[in-house]
PDB file of N, CA and C in Angstrom:
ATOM      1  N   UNK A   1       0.483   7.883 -15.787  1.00  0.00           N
ATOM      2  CA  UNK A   1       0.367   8.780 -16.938  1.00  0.00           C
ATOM      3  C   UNK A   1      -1.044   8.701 -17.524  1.00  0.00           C
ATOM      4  N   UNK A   2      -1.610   7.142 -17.737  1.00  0.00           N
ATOM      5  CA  UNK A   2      -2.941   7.209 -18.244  1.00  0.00           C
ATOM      6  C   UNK A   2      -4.411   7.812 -17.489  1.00  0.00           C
ATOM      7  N   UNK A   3      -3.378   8.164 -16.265  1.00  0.00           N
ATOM      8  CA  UNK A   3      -4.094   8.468 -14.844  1.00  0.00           C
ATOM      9  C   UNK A   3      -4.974   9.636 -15.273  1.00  0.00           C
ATOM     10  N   UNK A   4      -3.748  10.380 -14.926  1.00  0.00           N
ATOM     11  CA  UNK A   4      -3.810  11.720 -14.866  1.00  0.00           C
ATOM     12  C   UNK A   4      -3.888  12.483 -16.503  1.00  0.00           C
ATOM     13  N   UNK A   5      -3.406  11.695 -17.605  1.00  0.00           N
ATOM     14  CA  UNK A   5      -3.990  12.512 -18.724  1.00  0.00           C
ATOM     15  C   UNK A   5      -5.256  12.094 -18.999  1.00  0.00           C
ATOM     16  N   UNK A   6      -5.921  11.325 -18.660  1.00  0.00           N
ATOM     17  CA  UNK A   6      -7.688  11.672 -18.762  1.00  0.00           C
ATOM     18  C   UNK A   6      -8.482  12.121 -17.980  1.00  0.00           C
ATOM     19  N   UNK A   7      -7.980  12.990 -16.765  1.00  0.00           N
ATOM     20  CA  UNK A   7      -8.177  14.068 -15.950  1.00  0.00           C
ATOM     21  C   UNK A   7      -8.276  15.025 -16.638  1.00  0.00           C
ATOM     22  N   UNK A   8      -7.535  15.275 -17.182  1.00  0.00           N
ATOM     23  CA  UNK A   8      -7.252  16.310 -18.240  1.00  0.00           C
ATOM     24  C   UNK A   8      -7.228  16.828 -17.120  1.00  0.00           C
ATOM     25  N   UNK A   9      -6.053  17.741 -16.119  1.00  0.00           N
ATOM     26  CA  UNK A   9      -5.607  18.474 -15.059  1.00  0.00           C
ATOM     27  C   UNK A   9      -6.703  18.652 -14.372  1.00  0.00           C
ATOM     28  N   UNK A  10      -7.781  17.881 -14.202  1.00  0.00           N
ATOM     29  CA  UNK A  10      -8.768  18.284 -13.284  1.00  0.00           C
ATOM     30  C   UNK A  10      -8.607  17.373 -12.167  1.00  0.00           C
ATOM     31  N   UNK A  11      -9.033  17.645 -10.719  1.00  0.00           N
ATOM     32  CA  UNK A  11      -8.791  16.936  -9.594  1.00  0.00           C
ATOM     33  C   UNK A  11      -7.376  16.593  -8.526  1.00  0.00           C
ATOM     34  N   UNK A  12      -7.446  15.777  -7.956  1.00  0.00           N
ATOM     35  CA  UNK A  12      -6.423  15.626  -7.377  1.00  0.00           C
ATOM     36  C   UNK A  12      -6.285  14.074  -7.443  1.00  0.00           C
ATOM     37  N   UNK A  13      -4.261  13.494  -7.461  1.00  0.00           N
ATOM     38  CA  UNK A  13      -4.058  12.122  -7.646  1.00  0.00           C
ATOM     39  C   UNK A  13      -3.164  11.947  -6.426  1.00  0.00           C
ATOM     40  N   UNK A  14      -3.333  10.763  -5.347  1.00  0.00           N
ATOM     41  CA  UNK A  14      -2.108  10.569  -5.037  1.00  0.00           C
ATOM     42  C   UNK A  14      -1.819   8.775  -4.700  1.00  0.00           C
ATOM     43  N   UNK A  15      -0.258   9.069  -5.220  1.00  0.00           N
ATOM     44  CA  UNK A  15       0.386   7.174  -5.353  1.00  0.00           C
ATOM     45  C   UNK A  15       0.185   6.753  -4.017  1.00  0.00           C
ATOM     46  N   UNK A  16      -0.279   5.656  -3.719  1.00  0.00           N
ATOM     47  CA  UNK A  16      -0.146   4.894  -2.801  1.00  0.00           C
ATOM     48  C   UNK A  16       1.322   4.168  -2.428  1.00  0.00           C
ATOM     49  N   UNK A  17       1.892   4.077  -3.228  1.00  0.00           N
ATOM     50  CA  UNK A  17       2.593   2.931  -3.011  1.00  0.00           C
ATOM     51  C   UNK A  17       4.205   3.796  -3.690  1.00  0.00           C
ATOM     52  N   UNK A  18       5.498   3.309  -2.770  1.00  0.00           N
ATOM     53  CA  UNK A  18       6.573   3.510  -3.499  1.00  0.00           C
ATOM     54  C   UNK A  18       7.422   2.572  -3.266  1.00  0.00           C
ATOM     55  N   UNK A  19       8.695   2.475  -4.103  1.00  0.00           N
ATOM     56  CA  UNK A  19       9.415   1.632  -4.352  1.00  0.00           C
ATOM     57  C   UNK A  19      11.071   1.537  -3.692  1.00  0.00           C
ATOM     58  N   UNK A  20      10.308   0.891  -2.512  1.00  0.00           N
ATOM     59  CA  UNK A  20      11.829   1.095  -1.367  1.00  0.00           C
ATOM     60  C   UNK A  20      12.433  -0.091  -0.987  1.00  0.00           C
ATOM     61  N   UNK A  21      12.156  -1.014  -2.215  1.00  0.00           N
ATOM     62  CA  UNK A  21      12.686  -2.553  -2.176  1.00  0.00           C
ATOM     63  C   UNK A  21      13.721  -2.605  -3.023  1.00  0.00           C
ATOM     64  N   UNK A  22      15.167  -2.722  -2.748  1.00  0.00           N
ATOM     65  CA  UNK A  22      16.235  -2.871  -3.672  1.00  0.00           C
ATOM     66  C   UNK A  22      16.386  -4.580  -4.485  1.00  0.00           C
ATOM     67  N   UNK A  23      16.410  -4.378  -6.027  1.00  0.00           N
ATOM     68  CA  UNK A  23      16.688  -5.802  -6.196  1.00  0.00           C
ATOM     69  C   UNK A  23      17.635  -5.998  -7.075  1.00  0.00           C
ATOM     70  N   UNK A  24      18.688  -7.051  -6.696  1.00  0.00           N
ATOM     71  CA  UNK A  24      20.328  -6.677  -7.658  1.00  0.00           C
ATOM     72  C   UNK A  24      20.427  -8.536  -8.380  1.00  0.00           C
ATOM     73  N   UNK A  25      21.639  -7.553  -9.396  1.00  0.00           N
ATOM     74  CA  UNK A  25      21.181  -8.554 -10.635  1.00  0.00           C
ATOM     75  C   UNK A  25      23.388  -8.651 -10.645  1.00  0.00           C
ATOM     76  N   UNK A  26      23.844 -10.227 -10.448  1.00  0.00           N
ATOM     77  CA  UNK A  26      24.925 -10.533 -10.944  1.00  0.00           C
ATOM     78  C   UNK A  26      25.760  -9.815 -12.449  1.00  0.00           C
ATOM     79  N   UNK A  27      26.520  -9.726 -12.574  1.00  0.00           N
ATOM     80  CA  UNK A  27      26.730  -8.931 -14.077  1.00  0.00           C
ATOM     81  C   UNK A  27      26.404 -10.540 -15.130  1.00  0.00           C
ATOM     82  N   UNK A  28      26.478 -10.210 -16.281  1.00  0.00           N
ATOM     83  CA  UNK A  28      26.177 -11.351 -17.209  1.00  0.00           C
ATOM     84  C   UNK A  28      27.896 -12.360 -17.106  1.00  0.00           C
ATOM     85  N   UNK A  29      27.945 -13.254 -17.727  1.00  0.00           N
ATOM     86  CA  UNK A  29      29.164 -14.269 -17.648  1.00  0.00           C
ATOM     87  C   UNK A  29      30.142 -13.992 -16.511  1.00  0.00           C
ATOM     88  N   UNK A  30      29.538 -13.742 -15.283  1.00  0.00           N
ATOM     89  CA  UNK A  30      30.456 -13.449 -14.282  1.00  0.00           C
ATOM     90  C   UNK A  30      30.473 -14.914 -13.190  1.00  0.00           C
ATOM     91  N   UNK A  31      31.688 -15.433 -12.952  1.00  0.00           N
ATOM     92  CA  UNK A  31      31.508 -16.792 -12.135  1.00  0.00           C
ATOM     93  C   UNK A  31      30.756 -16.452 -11.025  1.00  0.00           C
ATOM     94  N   UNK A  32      30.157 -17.848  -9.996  1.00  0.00           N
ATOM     95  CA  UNK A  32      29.902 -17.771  -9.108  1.00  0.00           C
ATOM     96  C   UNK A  32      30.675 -17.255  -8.059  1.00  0.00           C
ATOM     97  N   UNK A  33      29.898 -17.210  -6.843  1.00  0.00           N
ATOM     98  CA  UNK A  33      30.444 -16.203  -5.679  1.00  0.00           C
ATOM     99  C   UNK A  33      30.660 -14.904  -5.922  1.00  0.00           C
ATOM    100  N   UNK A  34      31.679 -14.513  -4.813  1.00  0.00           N
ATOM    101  CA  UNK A  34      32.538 -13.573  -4.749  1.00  0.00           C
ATOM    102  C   UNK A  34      31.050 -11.899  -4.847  1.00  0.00           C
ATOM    103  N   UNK A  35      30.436 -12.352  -4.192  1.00  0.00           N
ATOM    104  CA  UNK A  35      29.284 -11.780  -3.060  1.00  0.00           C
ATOM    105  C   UNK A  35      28.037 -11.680  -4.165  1.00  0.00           C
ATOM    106  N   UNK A  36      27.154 -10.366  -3.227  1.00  0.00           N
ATOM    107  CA  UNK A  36      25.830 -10.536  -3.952  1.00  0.00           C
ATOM    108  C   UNK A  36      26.246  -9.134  -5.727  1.00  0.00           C
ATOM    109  N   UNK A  37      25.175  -9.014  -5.930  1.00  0.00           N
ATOM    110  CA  UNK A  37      25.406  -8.177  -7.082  1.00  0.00           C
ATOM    111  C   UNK A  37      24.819  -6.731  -6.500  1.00  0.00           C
ATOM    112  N   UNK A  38      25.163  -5.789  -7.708  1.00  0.00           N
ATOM    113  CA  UNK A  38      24.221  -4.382  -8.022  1.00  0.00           C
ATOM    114  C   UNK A  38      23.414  -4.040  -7.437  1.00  0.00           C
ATOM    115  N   UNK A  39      22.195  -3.493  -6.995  1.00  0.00           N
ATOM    116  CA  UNK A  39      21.420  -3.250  -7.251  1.00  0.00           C
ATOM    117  C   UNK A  39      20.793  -2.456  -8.625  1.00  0.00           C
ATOM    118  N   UNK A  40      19.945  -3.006  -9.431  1.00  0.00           N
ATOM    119  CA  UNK A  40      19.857  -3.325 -10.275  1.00  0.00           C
ATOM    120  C   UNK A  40      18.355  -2.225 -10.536  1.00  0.00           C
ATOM    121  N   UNK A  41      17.646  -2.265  -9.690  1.00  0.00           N
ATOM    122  CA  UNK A  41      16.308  -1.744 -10.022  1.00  0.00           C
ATOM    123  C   UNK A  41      15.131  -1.805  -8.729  1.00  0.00           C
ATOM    124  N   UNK A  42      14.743  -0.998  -8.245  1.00  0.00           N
ATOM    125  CA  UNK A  42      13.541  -0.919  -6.889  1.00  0.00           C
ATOM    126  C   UNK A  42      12.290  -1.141  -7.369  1.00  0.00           C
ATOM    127  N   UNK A  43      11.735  -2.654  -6.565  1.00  0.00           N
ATOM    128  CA  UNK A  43      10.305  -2.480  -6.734  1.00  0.00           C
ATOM    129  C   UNK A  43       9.404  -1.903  -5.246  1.00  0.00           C
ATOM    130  N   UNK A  44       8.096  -2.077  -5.390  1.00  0.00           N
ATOM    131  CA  UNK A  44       7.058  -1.770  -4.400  1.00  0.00           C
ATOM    132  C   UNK A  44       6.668  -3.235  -4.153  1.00  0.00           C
ATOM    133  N   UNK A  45       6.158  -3.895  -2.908  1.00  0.00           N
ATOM    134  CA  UNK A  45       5.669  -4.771  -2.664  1.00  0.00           C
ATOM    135  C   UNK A  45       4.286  -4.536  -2.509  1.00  0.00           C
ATOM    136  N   UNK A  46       3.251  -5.318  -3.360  1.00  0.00           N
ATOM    137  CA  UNK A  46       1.970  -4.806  -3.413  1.00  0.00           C
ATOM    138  C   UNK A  46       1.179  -6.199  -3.166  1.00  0.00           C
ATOM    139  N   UNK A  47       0.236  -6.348  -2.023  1.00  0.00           N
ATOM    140  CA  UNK A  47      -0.696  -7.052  -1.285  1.00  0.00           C
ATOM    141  C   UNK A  47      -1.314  -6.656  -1.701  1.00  0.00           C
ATOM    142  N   UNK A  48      -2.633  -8.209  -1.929  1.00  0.00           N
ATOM    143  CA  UNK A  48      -3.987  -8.036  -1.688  1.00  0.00           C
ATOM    144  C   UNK A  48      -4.536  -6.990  -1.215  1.00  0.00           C
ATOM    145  N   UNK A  49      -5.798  -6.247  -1.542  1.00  0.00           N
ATOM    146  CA  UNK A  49      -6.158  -5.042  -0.668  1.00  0.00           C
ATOM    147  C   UNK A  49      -5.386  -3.805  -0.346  1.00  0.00           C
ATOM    148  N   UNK A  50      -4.600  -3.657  -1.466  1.00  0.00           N
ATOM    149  CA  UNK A  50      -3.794  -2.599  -0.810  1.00  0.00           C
ATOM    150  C   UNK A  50      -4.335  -1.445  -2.354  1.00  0.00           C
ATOM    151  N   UNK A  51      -4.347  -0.440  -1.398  1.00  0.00           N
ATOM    152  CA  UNK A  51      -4.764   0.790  -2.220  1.00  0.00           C
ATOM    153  C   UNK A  51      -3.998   1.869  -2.967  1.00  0.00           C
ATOM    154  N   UNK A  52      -3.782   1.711  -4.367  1.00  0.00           N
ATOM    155  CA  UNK A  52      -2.691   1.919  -5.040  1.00  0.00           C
ATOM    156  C   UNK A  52      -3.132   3.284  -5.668  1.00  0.00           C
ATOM    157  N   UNK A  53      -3.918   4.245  -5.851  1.00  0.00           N
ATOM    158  CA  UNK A  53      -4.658   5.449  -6.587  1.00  0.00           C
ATOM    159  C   UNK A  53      -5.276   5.771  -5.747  1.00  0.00           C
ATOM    160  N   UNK A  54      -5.541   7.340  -5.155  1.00  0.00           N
ATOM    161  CA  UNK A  54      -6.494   7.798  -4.494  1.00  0.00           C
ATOM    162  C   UNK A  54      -6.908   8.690  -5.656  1.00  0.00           C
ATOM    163  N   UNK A  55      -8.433   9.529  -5.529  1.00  0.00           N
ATOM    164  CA  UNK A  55      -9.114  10.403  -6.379  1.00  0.00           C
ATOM    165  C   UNK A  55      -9.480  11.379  -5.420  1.00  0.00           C
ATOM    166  N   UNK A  56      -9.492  12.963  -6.129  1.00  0.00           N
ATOM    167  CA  UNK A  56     -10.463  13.501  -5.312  1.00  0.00           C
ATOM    168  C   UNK A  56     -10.955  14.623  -6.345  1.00  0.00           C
ATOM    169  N   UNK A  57     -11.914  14.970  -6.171  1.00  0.00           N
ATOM    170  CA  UNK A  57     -12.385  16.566  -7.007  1.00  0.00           C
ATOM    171  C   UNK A  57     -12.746  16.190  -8.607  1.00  0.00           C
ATOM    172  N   UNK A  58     -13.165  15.487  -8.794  1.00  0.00           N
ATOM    173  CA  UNK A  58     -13.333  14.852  -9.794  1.00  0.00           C
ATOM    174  C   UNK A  58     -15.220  13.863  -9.578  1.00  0.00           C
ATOM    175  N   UNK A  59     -15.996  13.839 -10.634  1.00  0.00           N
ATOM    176  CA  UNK A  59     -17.213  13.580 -10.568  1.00  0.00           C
ATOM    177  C   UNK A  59     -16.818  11.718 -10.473  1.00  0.00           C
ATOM    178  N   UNK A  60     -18.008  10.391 -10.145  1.00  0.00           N
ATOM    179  CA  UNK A  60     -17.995   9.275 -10.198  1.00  0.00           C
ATOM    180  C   UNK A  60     -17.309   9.164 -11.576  1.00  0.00           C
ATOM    181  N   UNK A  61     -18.188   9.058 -13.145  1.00  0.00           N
ATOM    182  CA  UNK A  61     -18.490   8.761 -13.908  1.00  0.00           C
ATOM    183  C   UNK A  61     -17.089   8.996 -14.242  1.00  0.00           C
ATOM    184  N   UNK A  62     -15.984  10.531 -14.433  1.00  0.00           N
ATOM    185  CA  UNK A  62     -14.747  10.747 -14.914  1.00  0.00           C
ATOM    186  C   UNK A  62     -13.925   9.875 -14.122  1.00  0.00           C
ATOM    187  N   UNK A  63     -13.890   9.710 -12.591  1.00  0.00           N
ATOM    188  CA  UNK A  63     -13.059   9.113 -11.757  1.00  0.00           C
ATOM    189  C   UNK A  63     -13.022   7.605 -12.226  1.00  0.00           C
ATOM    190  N   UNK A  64     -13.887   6.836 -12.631  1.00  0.00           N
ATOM    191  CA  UNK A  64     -14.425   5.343 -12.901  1.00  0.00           C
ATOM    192  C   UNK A  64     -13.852   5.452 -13.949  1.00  0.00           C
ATOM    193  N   UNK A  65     -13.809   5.914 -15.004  1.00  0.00           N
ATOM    194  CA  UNK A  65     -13.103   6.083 -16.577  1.00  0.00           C
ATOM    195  C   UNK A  65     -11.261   6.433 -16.602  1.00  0.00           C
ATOM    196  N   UNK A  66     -11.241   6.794 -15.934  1.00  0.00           N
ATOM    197  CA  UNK A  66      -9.539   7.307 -15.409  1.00  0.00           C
ATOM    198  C   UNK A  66      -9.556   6.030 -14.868  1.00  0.00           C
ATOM    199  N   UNK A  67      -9.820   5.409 -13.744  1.00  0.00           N
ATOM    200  CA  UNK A  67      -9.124   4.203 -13.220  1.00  0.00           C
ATOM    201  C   UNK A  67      -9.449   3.068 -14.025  1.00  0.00           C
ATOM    202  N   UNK A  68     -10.214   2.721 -15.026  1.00  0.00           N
ATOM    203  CA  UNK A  68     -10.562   1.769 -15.723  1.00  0.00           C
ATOM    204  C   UNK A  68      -8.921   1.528 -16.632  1.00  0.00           C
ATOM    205  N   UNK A  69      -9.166   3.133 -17.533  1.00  0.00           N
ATOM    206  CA  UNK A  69      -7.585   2.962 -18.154  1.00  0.00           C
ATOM    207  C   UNK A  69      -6.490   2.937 -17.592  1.00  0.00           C
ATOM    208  N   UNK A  70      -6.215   3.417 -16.268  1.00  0.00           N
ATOM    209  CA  UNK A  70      -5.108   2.666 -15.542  1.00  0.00           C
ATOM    210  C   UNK A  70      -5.254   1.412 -15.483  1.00  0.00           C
ATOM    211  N   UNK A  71      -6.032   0.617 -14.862  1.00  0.00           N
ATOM    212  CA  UNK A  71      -5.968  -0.488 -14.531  1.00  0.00           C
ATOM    213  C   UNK A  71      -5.830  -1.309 -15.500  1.00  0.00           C
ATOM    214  N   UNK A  72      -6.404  -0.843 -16.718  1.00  0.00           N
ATOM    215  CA  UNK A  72      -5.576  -2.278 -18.644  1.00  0.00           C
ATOM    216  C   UNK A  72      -4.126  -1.771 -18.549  1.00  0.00           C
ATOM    217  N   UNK A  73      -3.328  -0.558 -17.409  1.00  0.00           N
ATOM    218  CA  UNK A  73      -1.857  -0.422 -17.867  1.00  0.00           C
ATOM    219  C   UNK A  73      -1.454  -1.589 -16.779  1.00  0.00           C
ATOM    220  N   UNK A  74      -1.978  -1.701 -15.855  1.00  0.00           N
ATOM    221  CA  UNK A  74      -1.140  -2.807 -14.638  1.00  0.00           C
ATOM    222  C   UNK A  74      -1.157  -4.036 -14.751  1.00  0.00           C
ATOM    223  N   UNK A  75       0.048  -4.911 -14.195  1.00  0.00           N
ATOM    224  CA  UNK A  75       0.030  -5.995 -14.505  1.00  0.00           C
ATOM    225  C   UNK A  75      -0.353  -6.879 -13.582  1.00  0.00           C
ATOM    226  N   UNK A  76      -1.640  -6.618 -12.921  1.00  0.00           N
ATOM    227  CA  UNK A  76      -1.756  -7.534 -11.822  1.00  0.00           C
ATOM    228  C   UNK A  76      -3.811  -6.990 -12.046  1.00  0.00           C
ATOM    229  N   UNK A  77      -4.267  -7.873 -11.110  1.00  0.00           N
ATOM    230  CA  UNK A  77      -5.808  -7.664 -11.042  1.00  0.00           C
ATOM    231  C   UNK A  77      -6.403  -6.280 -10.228  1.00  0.00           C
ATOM    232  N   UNK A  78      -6.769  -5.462 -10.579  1.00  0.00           N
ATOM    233  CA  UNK A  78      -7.456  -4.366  -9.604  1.00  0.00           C
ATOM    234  C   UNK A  78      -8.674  -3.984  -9.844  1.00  0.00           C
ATOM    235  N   UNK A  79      -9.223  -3.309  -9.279  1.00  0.00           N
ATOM    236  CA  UNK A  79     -10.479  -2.704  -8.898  1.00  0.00           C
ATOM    237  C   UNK A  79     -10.948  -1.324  -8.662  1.00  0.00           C
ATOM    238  N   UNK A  80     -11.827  -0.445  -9.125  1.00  0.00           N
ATOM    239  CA  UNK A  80     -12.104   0.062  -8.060  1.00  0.00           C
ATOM    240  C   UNK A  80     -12.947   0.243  -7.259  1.00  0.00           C
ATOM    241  N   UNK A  81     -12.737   1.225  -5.934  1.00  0.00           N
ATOM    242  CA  UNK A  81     -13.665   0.985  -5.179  1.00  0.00           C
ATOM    243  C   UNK A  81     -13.728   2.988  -4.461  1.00  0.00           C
ATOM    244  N   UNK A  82     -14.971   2.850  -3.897  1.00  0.00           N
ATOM    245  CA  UNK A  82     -15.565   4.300  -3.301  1.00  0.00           C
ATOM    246  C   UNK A  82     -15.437   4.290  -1.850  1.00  0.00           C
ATOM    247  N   UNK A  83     -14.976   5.135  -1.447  1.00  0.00           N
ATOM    248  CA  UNK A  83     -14.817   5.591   0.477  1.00  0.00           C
ATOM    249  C   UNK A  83     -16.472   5.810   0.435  1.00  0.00           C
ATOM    250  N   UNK A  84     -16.859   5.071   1.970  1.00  0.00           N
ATOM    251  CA  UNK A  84     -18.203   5.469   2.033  1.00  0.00           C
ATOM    252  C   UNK A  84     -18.144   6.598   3.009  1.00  0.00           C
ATOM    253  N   UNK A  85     -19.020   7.427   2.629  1.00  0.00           N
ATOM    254  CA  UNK A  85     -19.053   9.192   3.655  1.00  0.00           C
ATOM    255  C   UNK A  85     -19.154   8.922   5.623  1.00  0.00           C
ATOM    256  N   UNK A  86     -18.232   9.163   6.033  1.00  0.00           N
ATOM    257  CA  UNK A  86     -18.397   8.974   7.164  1.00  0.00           C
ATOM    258  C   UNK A  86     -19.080  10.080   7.997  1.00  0.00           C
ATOM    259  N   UNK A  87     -19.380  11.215   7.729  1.00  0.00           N
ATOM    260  CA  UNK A  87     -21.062  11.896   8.307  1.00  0.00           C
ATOM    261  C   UNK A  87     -22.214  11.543   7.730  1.00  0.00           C
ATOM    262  N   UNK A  88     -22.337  10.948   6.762  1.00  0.00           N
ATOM    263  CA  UNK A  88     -23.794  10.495   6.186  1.00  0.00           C
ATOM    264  C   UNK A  88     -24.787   9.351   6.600  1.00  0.00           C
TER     265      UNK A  88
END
C-alpha cells in the first residue's frame, strides 16, 4: 500500500513473493492430540537475496523514495537495489 500510494498511479509494481505456506493453530483450551489443527493463516517463505518489489516506468529518485517507505513497513532487513542494463 505504501508502495504504490507514493507512485501516485504512476509506473508499474509487481509482488515477488506469495503466500502458499499453510500454518495451523490448535483451538485455545483444547487437550492434547487427537491430530494437527486449522489452518490458521498462509505465510511466504522469504530468503536472503530474494527479490520482493519489482519497479518499472518510474524515474531513480521516485523509485528509491517508494521503496525506502516500504521497507520502514517490513519486518525484516531490505534493500534496494538496480538491474544493471544488459545492452549497455
Amino acid at each position: 500500500m505504501a508502495l504504490t500510494r507514493s507512485l501516485k498511479r504512476g509506473g508499474k509494481v509487481w509482488i515477488r513473493v506469495f503466500p502458499d505456506k499453510p500454518v495451523t493453530k490448535k483451538p485455545a483450551e483444547t487437550r492434547m492430540g487427537s491430530g494437527k489443527g486449522n489452518p490458521e493463516q498462509w505465510v511466504a517463505v522469504v530468503k536472503p537475496g530474494r527479490v520482493l518489489f519489482e519497479l518499472s516506468g518510474v524515474p531513480e529518485p521516485v523509485a528509491r523514495e517508494a521503496m525506502r517507505l516500504a521497507i520502514h513497513k517490513l519486518p525484516i532487513k531490505a534493500r534496494f537495489i538496480m538491474r544493471e542494463d544488459e545492452g549497455a
